[in-house]
Protein backbone atom coordinates (compact mmCIF):
# COMPACT_ATOMS: atom_id res chain seq x y z
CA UNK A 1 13.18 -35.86 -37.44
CA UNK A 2 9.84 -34.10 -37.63
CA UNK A 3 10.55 -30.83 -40.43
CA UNK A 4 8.96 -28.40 -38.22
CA UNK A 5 11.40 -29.61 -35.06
CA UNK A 6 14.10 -29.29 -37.54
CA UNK A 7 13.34 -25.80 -38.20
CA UNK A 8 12.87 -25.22 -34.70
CA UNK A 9 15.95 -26.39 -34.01
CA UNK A 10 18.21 -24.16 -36.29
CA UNK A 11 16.40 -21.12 -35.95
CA UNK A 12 17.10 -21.35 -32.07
CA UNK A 13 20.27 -22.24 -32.93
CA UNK A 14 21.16 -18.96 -35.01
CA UNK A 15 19.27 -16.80 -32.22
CA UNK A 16 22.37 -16.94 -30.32
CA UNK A 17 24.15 -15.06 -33.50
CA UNK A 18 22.01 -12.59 -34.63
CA UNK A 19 19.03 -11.02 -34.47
CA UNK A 20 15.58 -9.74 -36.42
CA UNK A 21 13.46 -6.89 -36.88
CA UNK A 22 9.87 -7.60 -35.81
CA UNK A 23 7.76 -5.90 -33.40
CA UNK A 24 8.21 -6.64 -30.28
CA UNK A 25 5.27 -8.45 -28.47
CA UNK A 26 5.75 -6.96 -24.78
CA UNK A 27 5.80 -3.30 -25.71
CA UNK A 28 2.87 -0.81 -26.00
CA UNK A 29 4.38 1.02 -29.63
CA UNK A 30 4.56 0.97 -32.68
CA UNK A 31 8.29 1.01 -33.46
CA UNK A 32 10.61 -1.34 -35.26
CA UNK A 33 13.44 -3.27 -32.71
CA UNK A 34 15.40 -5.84 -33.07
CA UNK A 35 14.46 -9.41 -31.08
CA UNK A 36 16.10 -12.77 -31.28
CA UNK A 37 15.34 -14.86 -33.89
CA UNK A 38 14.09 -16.97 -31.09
CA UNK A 39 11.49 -14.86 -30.05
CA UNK A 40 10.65 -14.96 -33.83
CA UNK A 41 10.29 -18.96 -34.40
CA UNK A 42 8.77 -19.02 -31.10
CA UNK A 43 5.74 -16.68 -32.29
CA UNK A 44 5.92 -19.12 -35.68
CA UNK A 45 5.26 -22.32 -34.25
CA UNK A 46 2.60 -21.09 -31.49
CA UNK A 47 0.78 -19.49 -34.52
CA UNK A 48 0.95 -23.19 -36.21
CA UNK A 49 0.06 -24.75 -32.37
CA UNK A 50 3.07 -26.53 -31.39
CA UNK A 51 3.26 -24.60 -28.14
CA UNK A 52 5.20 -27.57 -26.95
CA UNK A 53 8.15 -26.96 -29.12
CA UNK A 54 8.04 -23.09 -28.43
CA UNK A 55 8.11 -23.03 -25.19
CA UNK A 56 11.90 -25.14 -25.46
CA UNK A 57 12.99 -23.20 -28.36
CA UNK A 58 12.56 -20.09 -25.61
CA UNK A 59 13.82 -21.68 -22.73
CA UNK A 60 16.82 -22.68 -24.46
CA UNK A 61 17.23 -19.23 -25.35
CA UNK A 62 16.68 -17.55 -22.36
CA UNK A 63 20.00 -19.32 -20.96
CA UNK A 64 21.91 -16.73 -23.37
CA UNK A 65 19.53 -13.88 -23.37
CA UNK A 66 18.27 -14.06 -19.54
CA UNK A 67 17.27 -10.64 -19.74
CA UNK A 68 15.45 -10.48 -22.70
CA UNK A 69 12.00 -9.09 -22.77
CA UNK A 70 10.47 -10.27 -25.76
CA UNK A 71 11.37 -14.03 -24.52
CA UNK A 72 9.94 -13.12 -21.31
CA UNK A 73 6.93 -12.47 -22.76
CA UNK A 74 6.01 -15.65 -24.91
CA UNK A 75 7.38 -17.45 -21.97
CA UNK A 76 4.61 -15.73 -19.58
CA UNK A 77 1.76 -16.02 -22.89
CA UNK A 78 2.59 -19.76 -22.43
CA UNK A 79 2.06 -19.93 -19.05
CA UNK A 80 -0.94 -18.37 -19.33
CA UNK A 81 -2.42 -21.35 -21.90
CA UNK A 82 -1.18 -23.57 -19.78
CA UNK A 83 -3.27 -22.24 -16.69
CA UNK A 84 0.48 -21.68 -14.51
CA UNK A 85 -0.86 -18.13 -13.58
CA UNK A 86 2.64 -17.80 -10.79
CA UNK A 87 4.89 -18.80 -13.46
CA UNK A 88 3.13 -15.98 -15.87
CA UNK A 89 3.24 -13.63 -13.32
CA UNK A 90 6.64 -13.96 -12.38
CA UNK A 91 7.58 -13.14 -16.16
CA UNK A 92 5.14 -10.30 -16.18
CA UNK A 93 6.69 -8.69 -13.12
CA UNK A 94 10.35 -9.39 -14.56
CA UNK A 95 9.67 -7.88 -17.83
CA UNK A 96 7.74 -4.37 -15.40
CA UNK A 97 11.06 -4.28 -13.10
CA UNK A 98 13.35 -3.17 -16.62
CA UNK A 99 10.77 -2.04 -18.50
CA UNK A 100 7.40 -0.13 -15.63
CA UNK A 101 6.00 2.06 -18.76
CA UNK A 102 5.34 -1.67 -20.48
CA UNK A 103 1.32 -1.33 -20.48
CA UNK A 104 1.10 -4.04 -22.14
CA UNK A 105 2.34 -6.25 -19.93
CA UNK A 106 1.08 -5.11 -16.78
CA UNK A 107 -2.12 -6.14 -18.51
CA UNK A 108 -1.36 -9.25 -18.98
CA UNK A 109 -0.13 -9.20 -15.17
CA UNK A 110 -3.21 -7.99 -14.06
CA UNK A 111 -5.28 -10.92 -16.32
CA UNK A 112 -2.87 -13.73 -14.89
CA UNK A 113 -3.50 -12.32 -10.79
CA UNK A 114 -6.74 -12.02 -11.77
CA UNK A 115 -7.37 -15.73 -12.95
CA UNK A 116 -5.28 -17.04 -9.77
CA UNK A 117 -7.31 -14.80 -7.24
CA UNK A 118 -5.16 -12.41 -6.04
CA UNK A 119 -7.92 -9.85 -7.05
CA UNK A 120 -6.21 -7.08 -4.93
CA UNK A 121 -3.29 -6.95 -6.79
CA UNK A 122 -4.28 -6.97 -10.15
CA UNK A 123 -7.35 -4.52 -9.87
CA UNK A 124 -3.60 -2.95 -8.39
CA UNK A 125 -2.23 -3.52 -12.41
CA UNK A 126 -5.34 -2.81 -14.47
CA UNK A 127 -5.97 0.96 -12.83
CA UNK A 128 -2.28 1.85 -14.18
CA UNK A 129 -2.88 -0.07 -17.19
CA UNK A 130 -5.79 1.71 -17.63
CA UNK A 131 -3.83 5.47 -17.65
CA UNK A 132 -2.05 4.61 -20.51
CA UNK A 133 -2.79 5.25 -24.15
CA UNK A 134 -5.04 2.28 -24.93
CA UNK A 135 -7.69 1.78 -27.33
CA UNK A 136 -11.97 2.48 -26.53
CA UNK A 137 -12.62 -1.35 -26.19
CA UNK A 138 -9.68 -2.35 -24.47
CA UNK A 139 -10.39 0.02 -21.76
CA UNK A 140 -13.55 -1.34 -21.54
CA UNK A 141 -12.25 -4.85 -21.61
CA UNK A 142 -10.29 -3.43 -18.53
CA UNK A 143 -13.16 -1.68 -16.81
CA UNK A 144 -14.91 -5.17 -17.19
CA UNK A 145 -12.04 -6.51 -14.90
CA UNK A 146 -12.37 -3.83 -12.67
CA UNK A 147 -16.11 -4.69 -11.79
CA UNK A 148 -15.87 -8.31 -11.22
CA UNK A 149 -13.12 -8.00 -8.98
CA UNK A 150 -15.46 -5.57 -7.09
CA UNK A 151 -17.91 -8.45 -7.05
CA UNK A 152 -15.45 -11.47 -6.55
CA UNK A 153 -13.35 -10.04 -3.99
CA UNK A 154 -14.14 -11.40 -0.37
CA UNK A 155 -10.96 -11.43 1.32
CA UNK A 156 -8.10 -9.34 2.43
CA UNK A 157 -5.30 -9.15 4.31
CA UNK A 158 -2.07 -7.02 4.71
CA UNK A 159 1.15 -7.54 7.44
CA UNK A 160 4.40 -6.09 7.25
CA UNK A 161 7.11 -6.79 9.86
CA UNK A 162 10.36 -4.82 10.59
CA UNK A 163 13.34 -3.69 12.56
CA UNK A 164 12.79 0.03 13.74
CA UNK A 165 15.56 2.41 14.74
CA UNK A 166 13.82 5.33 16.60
CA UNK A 167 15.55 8.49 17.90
CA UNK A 168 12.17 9.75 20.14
CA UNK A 169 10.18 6.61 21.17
CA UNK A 170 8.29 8.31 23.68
CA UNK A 171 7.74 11.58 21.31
CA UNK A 172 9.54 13.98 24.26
CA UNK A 173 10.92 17.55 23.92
CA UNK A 174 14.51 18.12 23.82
CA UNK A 175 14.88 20.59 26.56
CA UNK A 176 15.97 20.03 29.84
CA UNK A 177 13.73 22.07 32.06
CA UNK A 178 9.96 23.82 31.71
CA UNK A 179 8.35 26.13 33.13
CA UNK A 180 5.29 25.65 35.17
CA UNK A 181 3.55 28.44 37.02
CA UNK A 182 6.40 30.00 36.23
CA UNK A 183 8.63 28.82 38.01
CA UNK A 184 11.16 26.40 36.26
CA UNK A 185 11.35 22.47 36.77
CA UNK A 186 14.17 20.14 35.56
CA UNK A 187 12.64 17.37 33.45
CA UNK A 188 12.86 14.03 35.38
CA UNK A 189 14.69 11.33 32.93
CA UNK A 190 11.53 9.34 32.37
CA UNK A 191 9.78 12.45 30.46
CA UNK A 192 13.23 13.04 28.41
CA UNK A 193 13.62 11.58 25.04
CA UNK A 194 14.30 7.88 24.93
CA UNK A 195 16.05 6.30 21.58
CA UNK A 196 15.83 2.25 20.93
CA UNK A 197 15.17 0.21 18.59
CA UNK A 198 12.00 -1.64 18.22
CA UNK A 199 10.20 -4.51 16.35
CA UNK A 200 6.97 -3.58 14.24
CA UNK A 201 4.49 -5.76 13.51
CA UNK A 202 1.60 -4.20 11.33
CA UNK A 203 -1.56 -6.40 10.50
CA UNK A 204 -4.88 -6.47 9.45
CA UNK A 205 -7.22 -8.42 7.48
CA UNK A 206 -10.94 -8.88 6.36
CA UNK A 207 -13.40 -10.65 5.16
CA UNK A 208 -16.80 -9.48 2.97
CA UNK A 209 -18.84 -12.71 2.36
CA UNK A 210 -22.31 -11.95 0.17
CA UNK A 211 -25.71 -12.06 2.15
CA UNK A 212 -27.73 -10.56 -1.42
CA UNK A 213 -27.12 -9.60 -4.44
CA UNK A 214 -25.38 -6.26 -3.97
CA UNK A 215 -24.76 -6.57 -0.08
CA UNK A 216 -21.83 -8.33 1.40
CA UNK A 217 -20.86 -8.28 5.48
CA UNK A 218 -17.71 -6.84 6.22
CA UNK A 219 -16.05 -8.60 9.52
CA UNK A 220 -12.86 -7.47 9.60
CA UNK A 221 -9.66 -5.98 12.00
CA UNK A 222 -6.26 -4.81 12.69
CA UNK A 223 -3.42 -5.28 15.26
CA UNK A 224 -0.21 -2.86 15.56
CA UNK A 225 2.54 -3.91 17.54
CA UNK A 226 5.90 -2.17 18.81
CA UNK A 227 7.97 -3.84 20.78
CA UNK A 228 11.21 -2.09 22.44
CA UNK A 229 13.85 -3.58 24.81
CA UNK A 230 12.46 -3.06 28.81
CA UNK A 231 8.60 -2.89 27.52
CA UNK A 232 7.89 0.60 29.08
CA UNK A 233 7.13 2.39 25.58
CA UNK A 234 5.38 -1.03 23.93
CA UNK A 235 2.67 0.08 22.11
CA UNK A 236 -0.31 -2.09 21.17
CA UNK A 237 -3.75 -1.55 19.52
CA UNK A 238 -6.39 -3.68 18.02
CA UNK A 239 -9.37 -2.43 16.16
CA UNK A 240 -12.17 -4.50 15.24
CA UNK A 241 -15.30 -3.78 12.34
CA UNK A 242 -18.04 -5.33 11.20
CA UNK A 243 -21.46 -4.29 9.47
CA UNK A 244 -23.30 -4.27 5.87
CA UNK A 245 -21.23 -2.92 2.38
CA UNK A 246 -24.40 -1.92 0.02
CA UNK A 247 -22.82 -1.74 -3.56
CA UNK A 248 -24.77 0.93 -5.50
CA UNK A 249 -23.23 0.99 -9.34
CA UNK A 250 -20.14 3.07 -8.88
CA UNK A 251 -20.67 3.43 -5.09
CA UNK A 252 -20.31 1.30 -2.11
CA UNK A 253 -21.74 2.10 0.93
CA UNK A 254 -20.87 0.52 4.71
CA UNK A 255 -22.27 0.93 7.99
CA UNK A 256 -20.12 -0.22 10.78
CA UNK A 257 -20.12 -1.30 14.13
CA UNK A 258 -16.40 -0.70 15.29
CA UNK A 259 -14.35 -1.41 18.33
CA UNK A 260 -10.48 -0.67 19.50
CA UNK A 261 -8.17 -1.75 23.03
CA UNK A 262 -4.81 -0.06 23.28
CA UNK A 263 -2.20 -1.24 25.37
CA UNK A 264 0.79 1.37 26.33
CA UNK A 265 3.90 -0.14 28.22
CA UNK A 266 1.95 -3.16 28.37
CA UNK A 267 -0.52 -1.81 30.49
CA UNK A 268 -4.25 -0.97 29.67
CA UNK A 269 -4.62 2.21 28.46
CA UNK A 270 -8.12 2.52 26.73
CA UNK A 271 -10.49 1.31 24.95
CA UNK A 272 -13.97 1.99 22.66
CA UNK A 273 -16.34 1.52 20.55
CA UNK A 274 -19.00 3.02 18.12
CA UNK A 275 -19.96 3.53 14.38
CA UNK A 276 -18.48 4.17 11.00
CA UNK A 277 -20.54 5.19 8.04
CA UNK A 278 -17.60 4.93 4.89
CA UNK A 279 -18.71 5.62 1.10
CA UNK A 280 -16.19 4.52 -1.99
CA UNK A 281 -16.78 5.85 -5.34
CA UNK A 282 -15.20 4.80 -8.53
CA UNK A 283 -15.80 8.14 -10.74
CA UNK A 284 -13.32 6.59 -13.60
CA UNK A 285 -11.21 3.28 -13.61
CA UNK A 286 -8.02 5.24 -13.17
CA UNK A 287 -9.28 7.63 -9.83
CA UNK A 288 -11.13 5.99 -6.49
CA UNK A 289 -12.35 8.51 -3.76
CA UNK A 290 -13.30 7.28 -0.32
CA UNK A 291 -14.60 9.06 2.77
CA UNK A 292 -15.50 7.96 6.22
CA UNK A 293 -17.19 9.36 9.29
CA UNK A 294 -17.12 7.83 12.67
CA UNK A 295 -17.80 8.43 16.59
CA UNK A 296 -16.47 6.74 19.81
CA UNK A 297 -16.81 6.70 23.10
CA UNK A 298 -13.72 6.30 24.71
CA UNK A 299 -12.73 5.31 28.27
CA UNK A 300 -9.27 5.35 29.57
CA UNK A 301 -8.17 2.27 31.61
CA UNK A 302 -6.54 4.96 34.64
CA UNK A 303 -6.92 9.18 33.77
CA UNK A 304 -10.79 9.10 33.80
CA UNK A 305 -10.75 12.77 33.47
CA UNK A 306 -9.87 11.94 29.62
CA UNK A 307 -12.83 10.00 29.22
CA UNK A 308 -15.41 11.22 26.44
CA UNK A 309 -16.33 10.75 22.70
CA UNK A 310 -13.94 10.56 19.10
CA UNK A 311 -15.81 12.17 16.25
CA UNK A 312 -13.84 12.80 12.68
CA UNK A 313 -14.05 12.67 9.27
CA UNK A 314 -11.49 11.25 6.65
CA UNK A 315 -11.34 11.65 2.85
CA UNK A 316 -9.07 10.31 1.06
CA UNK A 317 -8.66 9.86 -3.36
CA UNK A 318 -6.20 8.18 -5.47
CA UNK A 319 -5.63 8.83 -9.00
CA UNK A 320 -3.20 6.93 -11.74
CA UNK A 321 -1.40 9.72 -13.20
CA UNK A 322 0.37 6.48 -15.75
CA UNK A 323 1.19 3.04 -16.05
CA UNK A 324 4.00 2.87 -13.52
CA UNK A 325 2.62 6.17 -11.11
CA UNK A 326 0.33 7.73 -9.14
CA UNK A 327 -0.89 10.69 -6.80
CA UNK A 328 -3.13 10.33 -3.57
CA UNK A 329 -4.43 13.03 -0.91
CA UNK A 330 -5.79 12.93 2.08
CA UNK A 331 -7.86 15.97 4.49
CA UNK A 332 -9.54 15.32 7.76
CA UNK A 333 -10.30 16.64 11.37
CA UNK A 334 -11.01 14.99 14.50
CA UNK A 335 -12.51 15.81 17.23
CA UNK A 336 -12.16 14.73 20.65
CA UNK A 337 -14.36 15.67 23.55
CA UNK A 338 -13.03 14.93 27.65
CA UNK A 339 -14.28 15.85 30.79
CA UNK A 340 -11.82 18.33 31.14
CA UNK A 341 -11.79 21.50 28.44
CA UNK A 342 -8.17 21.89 28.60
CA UNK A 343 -7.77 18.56 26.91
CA UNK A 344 -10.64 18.56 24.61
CA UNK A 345 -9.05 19.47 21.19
CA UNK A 346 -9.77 19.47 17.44
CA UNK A 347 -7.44 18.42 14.93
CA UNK A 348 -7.13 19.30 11.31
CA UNK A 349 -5.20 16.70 8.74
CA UNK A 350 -4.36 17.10 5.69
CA UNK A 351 -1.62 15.22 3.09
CA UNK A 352 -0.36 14.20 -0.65
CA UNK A 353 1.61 11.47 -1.34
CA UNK A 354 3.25 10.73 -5.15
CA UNK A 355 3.85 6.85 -5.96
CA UNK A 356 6.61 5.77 -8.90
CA UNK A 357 7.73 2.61 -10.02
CA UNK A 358 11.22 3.17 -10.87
CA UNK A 359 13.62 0.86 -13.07
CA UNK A 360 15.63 -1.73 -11.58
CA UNK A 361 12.80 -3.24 -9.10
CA UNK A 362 12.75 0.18 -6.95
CA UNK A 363 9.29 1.77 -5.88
CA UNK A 364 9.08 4.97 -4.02
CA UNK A 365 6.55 6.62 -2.05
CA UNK A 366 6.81 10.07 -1.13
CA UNK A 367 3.79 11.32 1.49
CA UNK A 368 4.13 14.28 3.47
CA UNK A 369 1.59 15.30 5.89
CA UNK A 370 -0.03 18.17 7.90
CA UNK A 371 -1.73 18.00 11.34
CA UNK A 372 -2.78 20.78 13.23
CA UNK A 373 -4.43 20.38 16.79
CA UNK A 374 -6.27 23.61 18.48
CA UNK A 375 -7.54 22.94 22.28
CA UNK A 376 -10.34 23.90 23.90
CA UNK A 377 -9.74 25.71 27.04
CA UNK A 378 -6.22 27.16 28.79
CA UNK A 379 -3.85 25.22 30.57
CA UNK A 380 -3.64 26.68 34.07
CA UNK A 381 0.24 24.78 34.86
CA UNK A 382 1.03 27.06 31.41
CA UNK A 383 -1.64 29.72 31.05
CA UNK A 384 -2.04 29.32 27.60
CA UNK A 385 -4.51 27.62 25.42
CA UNK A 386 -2.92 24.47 23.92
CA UNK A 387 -1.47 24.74 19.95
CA UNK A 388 0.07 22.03 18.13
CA UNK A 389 1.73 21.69 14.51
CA UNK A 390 2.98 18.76 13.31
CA UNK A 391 4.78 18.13 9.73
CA UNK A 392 5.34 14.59 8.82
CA UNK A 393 7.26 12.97 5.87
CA UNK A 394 7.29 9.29 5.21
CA UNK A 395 9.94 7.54 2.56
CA UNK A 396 9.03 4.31 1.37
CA UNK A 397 11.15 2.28 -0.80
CA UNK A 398 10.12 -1.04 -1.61
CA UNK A 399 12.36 -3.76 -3.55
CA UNK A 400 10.25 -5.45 -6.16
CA UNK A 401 13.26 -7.53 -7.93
CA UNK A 402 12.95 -9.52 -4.31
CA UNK A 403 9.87 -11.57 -4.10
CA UNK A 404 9.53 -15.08 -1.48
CA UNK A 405 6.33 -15.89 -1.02
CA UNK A 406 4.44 -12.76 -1.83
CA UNK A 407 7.01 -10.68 0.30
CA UNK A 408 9.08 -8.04 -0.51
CA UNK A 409 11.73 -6.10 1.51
CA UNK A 410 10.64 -2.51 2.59
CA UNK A 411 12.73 0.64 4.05
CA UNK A 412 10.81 3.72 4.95
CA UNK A 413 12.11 6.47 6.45
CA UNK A 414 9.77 8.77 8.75
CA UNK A 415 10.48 12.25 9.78
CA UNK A 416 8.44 14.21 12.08
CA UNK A 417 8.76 17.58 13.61
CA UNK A 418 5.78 18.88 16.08
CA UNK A 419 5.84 22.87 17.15
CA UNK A 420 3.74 23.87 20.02
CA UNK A 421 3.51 27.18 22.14
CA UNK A 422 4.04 25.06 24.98
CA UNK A 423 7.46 23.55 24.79
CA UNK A 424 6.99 20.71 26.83
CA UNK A 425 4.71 19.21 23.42
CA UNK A 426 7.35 20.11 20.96
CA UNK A 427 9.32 17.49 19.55
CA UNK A 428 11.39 15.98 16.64
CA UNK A 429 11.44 12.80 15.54
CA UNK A 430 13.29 10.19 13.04
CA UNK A 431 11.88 6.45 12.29
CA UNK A 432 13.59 3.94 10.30
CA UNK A 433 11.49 0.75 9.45
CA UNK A 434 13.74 -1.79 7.83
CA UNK A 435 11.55 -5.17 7.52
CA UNK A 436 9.45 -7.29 4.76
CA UNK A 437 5.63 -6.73 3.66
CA UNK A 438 2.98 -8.04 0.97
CA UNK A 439 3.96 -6.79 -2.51
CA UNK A 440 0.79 -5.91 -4.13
């Protein structure tokens, strides 16, 4: 027997007895821990090249220490030589579920998604990493990432399917009877609120082939499906894109033809098309800002008098506050022009939202949301001039100890309250989506 399998063999053997001080390869500091000795002969022979022999000294260990980060670690460094970017980033991701403030690691996650493709996700891992305490070059070394996956990536896609529980599926009032010229009316059942539960489908994908240097074409598009027992609140809606992405240094630039169909109840309800001019700045590796500003021209399958245009404005930023968190916000208005000034309105948006990975698996999203709408000319039936506030608060919890095939299971909880001076617009409103989408 070899000596070096000999040692091998009893150092793994007294791993599952005690343990050494050494630092530990999958954390970010500086501070003496304790690691099996496993971990330690493991390091020893890769340093001498038998990678072979390490890689069964630490899968012989990881039967008694299943949990153990350090052996997680090596196990996902030798994946990595070996080219088996899944296996590596399966022990990257275990070792981030105990441990999300590991910054080291999620760099070596974002180098293992990056070398299998999945460019989304780990330009995803490097932007955390990159909020953490890390030296000049290997930011750098991450900002280098950062702008080849800007160049390499040329597809994307997202879906997400789920069961959803919904106390207002038609987004009614409450009361029983409104007043109309006064005189008071008894709601018929059809305009009351209507519970059910529904199936969600949410979709999209695209694709941004190069055509020069720094100018790719983006052909790309979306489908949202709910689907609710008797089909008469069955929402559907497509929206299609395509057009030039100029990428300018730090900015990207897109002009784009767009297109959208909505279905309601199965029926056609409208449809349109126009333009979308969208900019994308990276200012640092950690913060992106993005802004977008689009028109329509809408025309409704049945009420023609709502026919007209869809102007609005969207920005939006996100910022890494640390390895494992993040902020974004959001302001915007709309406007929307019909034939008729009583329905012509403009709407003002704006929102935060605060993004943790927690320990255990658990990620939250918290992102409440502001809408006011302001229209354009009194309603005669109310004599009034239209006013609308909405508040909306969406919980999203997503389960990243669960992982088949790229999925994850996702709850998110949506509450929504809308105030209006005319009652027969004011509403409440609870969503449950319980269902699976892509972990990223």
């Amino acid at each position: 027997m070899p000596v070096r399998r000999l040692i091998a063999i009893v150092m793994a053997s007294l791993c599952f007895t005690g343990f050494a001080s050494a630092d530990a390869p999958a954390r970010n500091n500086d501070t003496m821990r304790e690691i099996p000795l496993a971990a330690v002969a493991a390091t020893s022979l890769i340093e001498q090249g038998d990678s072979e022999q390490a890689k069964a000294v630490l899968l012989e260990a990881r039967k008694h220490f299943d949990d153990n980060d350090d052996i997680a670690f090596l196990l996902g460094m030798l994946a990595m030589a070996e080219q088996n970017f899944e296996n590596a980033s399966n022990y990257f991701r275990e070792i981030l579920i105990r441990d999300p403030q590991a910054v080291r690691v999620r760099l070596e996650l974002g180098r293992a998604l990056f070398e299998s493709g999945d460019y989304r996700d780990a330009g995803r891992q490097f932007r955390f990493a990159r909020s953490g305490d890390l030296p000049t070059e290997v930011n750098a070394n991450i900002d280098r990432y950062l702008g080849a996956i800007r160049q390499r990536q040329t597809f994307t896609w997202d879906v997400s399917v789920a069961m959803a529980p919904d106390t207002n599926i038609n987004a009614a009032p409450s009361i029983e009877e409104i007043s109309i010229f006064g005189l008071p009316f008894e709601l018929s059942e059809d305009a009351k609120r209507q519970t059910g539960i529904g199936l969600l489908l949410n979709t999209s994908a695209e694709w941004t082939p190069h055509i020069a240097e720094n100018t790719r074409l983006r052909i790309g598009g979306s489908l949202y499906r709910t689907d609710y027992r008797g089909g008469d609140f069955d929402d559907t809606l497509t929206n299609v894109h395509m057009g030039p992405k100029f990428q300018l240094g730090d900015f990207e630039l897109s002009t784009l033809l767009t297109g959208f169909h909505r279905w309601y109840g199965n029926e056609p309800y409208n449809h349109g098309t126009g333009m979308r001019q969208e900019l994308t700045y990276y200012p640092s590796a950690r913060t992106r800002l993005d802004t977008s500003l689009e028109h329509q021209w809408v025309r409704y399958d049945e009420a023609n008098n709502l026919d007209g245009t869809r102007s609005s404005w969207l920005g939006s930023g996100q910022f890494a506050l640390s390895p494992s968190s993040g902020v974004i916000g959001l302001l915007g208005v709309s406007r929307e022009s019909t034939e008729l000034d009583m329905l012509s309105n403009t709407v003002y948006r704006g929102g935060v939202g605060y993004y943790r990975e927690l320990f255990g698996g658990l990620t939250a999203l918290v992102q409440p949301e502001y809408l006011h709408a302001r229209y354009d000319d009194v309603t005669p039936a109310f004599g009034v001039e239209r006013r609308d506030d909405l508040w909306r608060t969406r919980l999203r919890l997503t389960n990243r100890r669960w992982v088949f095939n790229g999925f994850s299971p996702e709850l998110t909880l949506i509450r929504s309250s809308r105030r209006s001076n005319i009652d027969l617009y004011s509403y409440d409103r609870n969503q449950v989506q319980l269902g699976v989408s892509k972990l990223y």
